[in-house]
C-alpha atoms as a PDB file:
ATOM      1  CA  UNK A   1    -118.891 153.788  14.548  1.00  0.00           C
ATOM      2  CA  UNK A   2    -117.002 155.758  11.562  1.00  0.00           C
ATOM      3  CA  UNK A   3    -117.944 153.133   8.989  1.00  0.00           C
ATOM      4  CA  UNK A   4    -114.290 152.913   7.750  1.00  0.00           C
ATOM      5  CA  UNK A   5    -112.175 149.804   7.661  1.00  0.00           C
ATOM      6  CA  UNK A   6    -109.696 149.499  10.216  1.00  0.00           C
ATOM      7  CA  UNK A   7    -106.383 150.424   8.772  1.00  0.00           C
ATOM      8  CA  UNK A   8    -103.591 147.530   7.694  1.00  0.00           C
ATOM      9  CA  UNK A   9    -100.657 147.032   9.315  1.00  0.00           C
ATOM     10  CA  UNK A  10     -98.209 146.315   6.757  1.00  0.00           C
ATOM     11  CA  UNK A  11     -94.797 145.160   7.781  1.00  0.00           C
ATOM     12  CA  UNK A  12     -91.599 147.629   7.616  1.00  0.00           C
ATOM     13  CA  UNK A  13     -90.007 148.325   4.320  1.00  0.00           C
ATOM     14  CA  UNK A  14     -87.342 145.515   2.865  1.00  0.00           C
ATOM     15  CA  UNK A  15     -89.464 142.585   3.967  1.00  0.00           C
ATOM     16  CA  UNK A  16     -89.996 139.917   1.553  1.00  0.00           C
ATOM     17  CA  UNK A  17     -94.045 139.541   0.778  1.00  0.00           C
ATOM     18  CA  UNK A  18     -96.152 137.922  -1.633  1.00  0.00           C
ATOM     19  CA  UNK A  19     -98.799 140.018  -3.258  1.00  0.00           C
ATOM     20  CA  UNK A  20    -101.818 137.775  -2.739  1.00  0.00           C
ATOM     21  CA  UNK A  21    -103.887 139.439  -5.834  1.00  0.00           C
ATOM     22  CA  UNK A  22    -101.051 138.288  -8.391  1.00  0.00           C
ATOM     23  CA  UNK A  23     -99.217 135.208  -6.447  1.00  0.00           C
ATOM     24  CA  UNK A  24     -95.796 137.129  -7.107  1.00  0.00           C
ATOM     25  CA  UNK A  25     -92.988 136.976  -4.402  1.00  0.00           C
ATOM     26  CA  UNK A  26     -91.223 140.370  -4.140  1.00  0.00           C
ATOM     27  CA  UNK A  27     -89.544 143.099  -1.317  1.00  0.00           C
ATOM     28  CA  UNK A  28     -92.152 145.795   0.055  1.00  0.00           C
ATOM     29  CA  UNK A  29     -90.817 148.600  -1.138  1.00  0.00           C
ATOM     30  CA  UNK A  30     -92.607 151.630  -0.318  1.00  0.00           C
ATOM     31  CA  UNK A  31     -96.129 152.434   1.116  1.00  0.00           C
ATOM     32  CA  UNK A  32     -97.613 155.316  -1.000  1.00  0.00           C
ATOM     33  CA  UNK A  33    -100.377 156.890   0.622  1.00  0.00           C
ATOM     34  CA  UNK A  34    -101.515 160.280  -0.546  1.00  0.00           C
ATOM     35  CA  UNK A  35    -103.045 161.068   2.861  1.00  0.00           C
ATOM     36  CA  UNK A  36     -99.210 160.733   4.575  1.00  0.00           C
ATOM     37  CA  UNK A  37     -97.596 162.092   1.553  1.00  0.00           C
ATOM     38  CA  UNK A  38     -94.098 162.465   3.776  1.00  0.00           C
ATOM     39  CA  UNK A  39     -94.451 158.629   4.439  1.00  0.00           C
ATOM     40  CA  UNK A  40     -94.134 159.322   8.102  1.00  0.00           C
ATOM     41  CA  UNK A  41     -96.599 156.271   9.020  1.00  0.00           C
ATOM     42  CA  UNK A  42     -96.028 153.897   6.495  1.00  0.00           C
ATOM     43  CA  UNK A  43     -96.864 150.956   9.455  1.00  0.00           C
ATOM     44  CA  UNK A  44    -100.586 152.553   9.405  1.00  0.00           C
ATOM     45  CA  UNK A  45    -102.495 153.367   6.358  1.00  0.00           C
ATOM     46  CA  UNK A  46    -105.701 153.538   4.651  1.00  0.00           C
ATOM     47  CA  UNK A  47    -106.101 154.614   0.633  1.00  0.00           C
ATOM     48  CA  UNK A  48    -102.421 153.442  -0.150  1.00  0.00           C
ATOM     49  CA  UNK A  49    -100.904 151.268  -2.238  1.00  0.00           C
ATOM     50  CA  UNK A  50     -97.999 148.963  -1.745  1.00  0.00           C
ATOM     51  CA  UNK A  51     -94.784 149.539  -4.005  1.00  0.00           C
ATOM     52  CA  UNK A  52     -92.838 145.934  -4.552  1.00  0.00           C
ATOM     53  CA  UNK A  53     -89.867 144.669  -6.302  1.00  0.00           C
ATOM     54  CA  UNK A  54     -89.242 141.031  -7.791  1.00  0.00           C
ATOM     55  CA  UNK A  55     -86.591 139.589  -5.605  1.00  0.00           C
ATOM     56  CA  UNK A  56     -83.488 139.135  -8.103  1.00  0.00           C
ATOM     57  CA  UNK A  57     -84.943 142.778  -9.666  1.00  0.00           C
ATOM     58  CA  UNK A  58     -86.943 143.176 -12.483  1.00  0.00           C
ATOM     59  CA  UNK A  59     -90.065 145.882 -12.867  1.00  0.00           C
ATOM     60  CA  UNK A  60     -91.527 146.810  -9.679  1.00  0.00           C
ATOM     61  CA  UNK A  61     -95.357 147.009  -9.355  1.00  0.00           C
ATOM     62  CA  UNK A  62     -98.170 148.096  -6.665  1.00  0.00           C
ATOM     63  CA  UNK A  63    -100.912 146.489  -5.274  1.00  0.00           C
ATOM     64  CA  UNK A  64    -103.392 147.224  -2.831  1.00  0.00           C
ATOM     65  CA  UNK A  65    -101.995 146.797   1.174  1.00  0.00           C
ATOM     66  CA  UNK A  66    -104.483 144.164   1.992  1.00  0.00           C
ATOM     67  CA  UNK A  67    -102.950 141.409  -0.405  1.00  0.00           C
ATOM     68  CA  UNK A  68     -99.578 142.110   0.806  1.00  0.00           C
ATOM     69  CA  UNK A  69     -98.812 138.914   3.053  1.00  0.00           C
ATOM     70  CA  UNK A  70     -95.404 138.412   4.937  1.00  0.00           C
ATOM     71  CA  UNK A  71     -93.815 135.447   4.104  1.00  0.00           C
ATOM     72  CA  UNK A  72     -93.014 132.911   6.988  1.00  0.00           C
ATOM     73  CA  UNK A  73     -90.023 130.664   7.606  1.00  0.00           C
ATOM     74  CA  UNK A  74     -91.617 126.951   8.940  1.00  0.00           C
END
Protein backbone atom coordinates (compact mmCIF):
# COMPACT_ATOMS: atom_id res chain seq x y z
CA UNK A 1 0.00 0.00 0.00
CA UNK A 2 1.39 3.58 -1.28
CA UNK A 3 -0.48 5.48 1.42
CA UNK A 4 -1.91 7.94 -1.19
CA UNK A 5 -5.56 8.61 -1.82
CA UNK A 6 -6.96 7.12 -4.75
CA UNK A 7 -7.19 9.72 -7.41
CA UNK A 8 -10.80 11.57 -8.35
CA UNK A 9 -12.47 11.10 -11.26
CA UNK A 10 -13.81 14.32 -12.18
CA UNK A 11 -16.22 14.55 -15.04
CA UNK A 12 -15.08 16.00 -18.64
CA UNK A 13 -14.73 19.69 -19.08
CA UNK A 14 -18.19 21.84 -19.81
CA UNK A 15 -20.23 19.88 -17.30
CA UNK A 16 -22.30 21.78 -14.99
CA UNK A 17 -21.11 21.01 -11.10
CA UNK A 18 -21.63 22.39 -7.83
CA UNK A 19 -18.59 23.06 -5.76
CA UNK A 20 -19.61 21.35 -2.53
CA UNK A 21 -17.05 23.57 -0.26
CA UNK A 22 -18.93 26.92 -1.35
CA UNK A 23 -22.62 25.60 -2.48
CA UNK A 24 -22.03 27.56 -5.89
CA UNK A 25 -23.43 26.06 -9.20
CA UNK A 26 -20.95 26.65 -12.07
CA UNK A 27 -19.27 24.79 -15.53
CA UNK A 28 -15.94 22.73 -14.78
CA UNK A 29 -13.72 24.48 -16.54
CA UNK A 30 -10.33 23.25 -16.42
CA UNK A 31 -8.42 20.68 -14.21
CA UNK A 32 -5.03 22.28 -13.24
CA UNK A 33 -2.70 19.85 -12.04
CA UNK A 34 0.96 20.72 -11.90
CA UNK A 35 1.96 17.04 -12.10
CA UNK A 36 0.11 16.82 -15.87
CA UNK A 37 1.03 20.30 -16.68
CA UNK A 38 -0.09 19.52 -20.61
CA UNK A 39 -3.57 18.56 -19.13
CA UNK A 40 -3.35 15.31 -20.97
CA UNK A 41 -5.36 13.38 -18.05
CA UNK A 42 -7.56 15.80 -16.76
CA UNK A 43 -10.23 12.57 -16.01
CA UNK A 44 -7.39 11.36 -13.40
CA UNK A 45 -5.68 13.55 -10.97
CA UNK A 46 -4.20 13.98 -7.67
CA UNK A 47 -2.72 17.63 -6.29
CA UNK A 48 -5.08 19.63 -8.73
CA UNK A 49 -7.47 22.00 -8.48
CA UNK A 50 -10.71 22.46 -10.30
CA UNK A 51 -11.16 25.76 -12.46
CA UNK A 52 -15.17 26.77 -12.59
CA UNK A 53 -17.27 29.40 -14.05
CA UNK A 54 -20.75 30.81 -12.70
CA UNK A 55 -23.24 29.65 -15.23
CA UNK A 56 -24.58 33.08 -16.82
CA UNK A 57 -20.54 34.21 -16.37
CA UNK A 58 -19.20 36.13 -13.79
CA UNK A 59 -15.52 35.51 -11.98
CA UNK A 60 -14.40 32.06 -12.21
CA UNK A 61 -12.84 30.38 -9.11
CA UNK A 62 -11.04 26.92 -8.07
CA UNK A 63 -11.64 24.54 -5.62
CA UNK A 64 -10.27 21.41 -4.64
CA UNK A 65 -11.51 18.17 -7.11
CA UNK A 66 -13.11 16.35 -4.30
CA UNK A 67 -16.02 18.98 -3.73
CA UNK A 68 -16.71 19.12 -7.32
CA UNK A 69 -20.14 17.12 -7.60
CA UNK A 70 -22.01 16.58 -11.01
CA UNK A 71 -25.27 17.76 -10.97
CA UNK A 72 -28.16 15.22 -11.75
CA UNK A 73 -31.38 15.60 -13.71
CA UNK A 74 -34.36 13.57 -11.44
Amino acid sequence: MSGKPPPVVLPPRGTVVRDLATGRIGTLRAVMDPGDPYGNHPEHCTGCLADLLPLGGGREWTTEPDQVITLTHD
